[in-house]
Protein backbone atom coordinates (compact mmCIF):
# COMPACT_ATOMS: atom_id res chain seq x y z
CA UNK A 1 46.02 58.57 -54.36
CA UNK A 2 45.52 60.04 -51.41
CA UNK A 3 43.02 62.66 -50.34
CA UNK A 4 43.76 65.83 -48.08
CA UNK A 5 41.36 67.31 -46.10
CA UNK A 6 41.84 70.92 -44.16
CA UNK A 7 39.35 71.38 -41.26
CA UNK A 8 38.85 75.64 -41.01
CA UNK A 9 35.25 75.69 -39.79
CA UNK A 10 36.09 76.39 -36.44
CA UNK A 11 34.67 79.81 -34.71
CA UNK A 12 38.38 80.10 -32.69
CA UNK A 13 36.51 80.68 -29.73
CA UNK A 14 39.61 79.11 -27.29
CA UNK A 15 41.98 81.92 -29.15
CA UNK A 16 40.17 84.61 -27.47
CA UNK A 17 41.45 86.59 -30.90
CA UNK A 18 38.85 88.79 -32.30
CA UNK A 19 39.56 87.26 -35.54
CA UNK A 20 39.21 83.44 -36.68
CA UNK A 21 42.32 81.79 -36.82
CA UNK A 22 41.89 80.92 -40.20
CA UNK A 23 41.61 84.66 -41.15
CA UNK A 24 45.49 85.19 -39.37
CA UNK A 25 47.57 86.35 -42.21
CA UNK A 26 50.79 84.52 -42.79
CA UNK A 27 52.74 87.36 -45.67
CA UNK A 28 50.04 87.94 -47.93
CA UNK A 29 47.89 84.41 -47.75
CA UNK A 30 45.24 83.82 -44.74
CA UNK A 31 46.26 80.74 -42.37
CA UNK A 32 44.03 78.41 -44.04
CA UNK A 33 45.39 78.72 -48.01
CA UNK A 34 49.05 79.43 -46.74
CA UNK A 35 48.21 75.45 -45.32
CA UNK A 36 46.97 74.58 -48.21
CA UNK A 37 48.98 75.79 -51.12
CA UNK A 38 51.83 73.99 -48.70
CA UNK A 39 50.48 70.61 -49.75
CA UNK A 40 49.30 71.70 -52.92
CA UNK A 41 52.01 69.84 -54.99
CA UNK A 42 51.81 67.22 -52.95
CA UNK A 43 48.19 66.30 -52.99
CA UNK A 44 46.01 65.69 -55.85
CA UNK A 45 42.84 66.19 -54.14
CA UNK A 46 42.59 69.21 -51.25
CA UNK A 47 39.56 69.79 -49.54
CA UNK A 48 39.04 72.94 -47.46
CA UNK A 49 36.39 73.00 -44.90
CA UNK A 50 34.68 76.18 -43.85
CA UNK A 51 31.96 77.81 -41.88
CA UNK A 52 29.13 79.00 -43.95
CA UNK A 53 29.53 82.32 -43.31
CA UNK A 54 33.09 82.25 -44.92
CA UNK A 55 32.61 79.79 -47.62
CA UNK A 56 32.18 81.91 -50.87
CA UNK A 57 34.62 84.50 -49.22
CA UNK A 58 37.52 81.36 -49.24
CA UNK A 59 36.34 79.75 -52.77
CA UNK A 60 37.48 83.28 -54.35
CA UNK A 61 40.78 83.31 -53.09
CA UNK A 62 41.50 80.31 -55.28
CA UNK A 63 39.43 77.21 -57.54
CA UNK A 64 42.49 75.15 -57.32
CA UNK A 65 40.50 73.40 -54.38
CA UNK A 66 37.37 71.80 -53.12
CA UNK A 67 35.40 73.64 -50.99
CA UNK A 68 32.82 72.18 -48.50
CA UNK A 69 30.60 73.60 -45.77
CA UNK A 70 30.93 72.69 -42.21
CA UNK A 71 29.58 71.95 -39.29
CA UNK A 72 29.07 72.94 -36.08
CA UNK A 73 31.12 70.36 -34.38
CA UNK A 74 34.54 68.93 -35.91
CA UNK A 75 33.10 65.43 -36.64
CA UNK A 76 30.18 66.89 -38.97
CA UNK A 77 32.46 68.92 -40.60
CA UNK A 78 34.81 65.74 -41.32
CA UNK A 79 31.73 64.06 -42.57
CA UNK A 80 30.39 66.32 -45.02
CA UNK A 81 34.16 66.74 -46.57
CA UNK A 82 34.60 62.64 -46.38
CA UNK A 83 31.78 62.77 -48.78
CA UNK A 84 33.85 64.42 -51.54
CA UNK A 85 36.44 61.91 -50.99
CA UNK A 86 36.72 59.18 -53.34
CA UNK A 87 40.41 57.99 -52.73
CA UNK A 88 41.65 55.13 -50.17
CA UNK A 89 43.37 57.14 -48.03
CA UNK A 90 42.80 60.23 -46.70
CA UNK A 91 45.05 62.56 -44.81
CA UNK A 92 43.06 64.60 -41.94
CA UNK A 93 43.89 67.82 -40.60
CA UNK A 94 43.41 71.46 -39.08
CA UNK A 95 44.44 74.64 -39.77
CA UNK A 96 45.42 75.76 -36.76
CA UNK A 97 48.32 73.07 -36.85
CA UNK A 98 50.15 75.19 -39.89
CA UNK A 99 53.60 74.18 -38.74
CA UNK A 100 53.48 70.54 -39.78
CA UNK A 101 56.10 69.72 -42.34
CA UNK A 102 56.16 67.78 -45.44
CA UNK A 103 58.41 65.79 -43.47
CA UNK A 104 55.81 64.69 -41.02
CA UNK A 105 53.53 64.06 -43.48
CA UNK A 106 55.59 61.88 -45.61
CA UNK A 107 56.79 60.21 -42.29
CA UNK A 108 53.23 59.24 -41.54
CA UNK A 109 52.28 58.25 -45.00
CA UNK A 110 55.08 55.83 -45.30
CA UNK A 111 53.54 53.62 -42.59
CA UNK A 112 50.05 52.98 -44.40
CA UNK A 113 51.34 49.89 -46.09
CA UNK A 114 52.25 48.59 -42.19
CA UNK A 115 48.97 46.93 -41.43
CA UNK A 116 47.83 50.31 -39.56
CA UNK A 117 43.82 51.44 -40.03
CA UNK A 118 44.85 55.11 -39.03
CA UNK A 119 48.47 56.83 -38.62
CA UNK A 120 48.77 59.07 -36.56
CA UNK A 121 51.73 61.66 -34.79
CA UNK A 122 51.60 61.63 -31.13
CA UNK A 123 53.62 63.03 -27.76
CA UNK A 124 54.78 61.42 -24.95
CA UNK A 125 53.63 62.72 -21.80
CA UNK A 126 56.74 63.85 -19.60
CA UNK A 127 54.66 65.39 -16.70
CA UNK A 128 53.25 63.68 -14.01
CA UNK A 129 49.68 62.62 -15.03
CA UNK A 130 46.29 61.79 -12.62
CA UNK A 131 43.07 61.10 -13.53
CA UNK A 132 41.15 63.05 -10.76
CA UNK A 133 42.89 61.85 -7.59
CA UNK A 134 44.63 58.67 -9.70
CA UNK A 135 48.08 58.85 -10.70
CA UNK A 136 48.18 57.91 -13.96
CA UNK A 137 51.68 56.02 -15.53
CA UNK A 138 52.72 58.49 -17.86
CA UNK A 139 54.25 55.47 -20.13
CA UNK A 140 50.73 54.47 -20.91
CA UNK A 141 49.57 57.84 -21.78
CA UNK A 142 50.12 59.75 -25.56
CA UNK A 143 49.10 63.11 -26.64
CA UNK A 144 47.36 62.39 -30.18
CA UNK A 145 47.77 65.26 -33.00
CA UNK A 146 46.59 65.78 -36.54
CA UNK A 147 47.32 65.19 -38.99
CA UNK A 148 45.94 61.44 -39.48
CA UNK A 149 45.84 59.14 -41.88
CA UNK A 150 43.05 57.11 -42.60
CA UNK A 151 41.18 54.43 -43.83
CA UNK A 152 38.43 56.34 -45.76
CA UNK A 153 35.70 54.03 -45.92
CA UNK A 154 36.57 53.01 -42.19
CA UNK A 155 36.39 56.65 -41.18
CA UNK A 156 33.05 57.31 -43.03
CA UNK A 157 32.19 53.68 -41.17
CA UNK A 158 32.83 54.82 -37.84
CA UNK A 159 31.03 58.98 -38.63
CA UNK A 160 28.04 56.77 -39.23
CA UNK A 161 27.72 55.84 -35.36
CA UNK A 162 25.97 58.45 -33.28
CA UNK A 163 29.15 58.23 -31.22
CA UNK A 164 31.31 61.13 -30.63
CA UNK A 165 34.44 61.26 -31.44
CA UNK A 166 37.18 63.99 -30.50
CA UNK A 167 39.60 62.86 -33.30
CA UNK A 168 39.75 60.16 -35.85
CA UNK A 169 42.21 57.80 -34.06
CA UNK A 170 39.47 57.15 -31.64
């Protein structure tokens, strides 16, 4: 089994929206449970993340998940779902990336029997790259996205450091 959880804690401050991005409607469904009901046939176990203030507003729009309270930054958030997670795997990811596909997911979920710790979808960078006045090779360089798959107890491993991390590949 693997777990799924759906980071929507965020304030959407970089959208500049007047509206958290997890509020946007897609139809008749806000962002985050158009996401989720997405993946709901796919994934036993959902966990939906979500700012306090929002939190009983989202668990009434359907019990068919697990609802958890976030944090202020993306790595607390990721810790207090991890702790309803009792499967070895669990698929990571946000909200705001509501385009990703079964496809992708089933693409990166196919390579956890490979050896790997964490899977996860990246781009190439095609531009030219520096590091302040550096040029950077662009070969050596990838653009890491969500979702990711991990390790769970790994991934509650490494949230145990007082290291910060920006995503869980790193």
């Amino acid at each position: 089994m693997i777990s799924l959880i759906l980071l929507a804690a965020g304030g959407s401050t970089r959208f500049n929206l007047g509206v958290k991005k997890q509020w946007i409607r897609v139809g008749h469904e806000p962002l985050w449970q158009h996401v989720a009901n997405k993946f709901k046939s796919y994934f036993d176990d959902i966990i939906i993340v979500s700012n306090k203030d929002d939190l009983e507003y989202m668990k009434s729009f359907d019990d068919g998940f697990k609802f958890v309270e976030g944090g202020n930054e993306r790595q607390v958030s990721l810790k207090n779902a991890l702790n309803l997670v009792n499967s070895e795997w669990v698929l990571v990811s946000d909200v705001a990336r509501a385009g990703v596909s079964i496809d992708m997911v089933e693409k990166i979920i196919s390579k956890k029997d490979e050896g790997f710790d964490c899977i996860s979808p990246y781009l190439e960078v095609v531009d030219t790259a520096y590091l302040d006045t550096n040029l950077i090779d662009r070969k050596k360089i990838k653009l890491i996205q969500t979702p990711q798959l991990s390790k769970t107890n790994l991934l509650k491993k490494a949230l145990l450091k007082d290291e910060i991390f920006t995503d869980d590949s790193a």
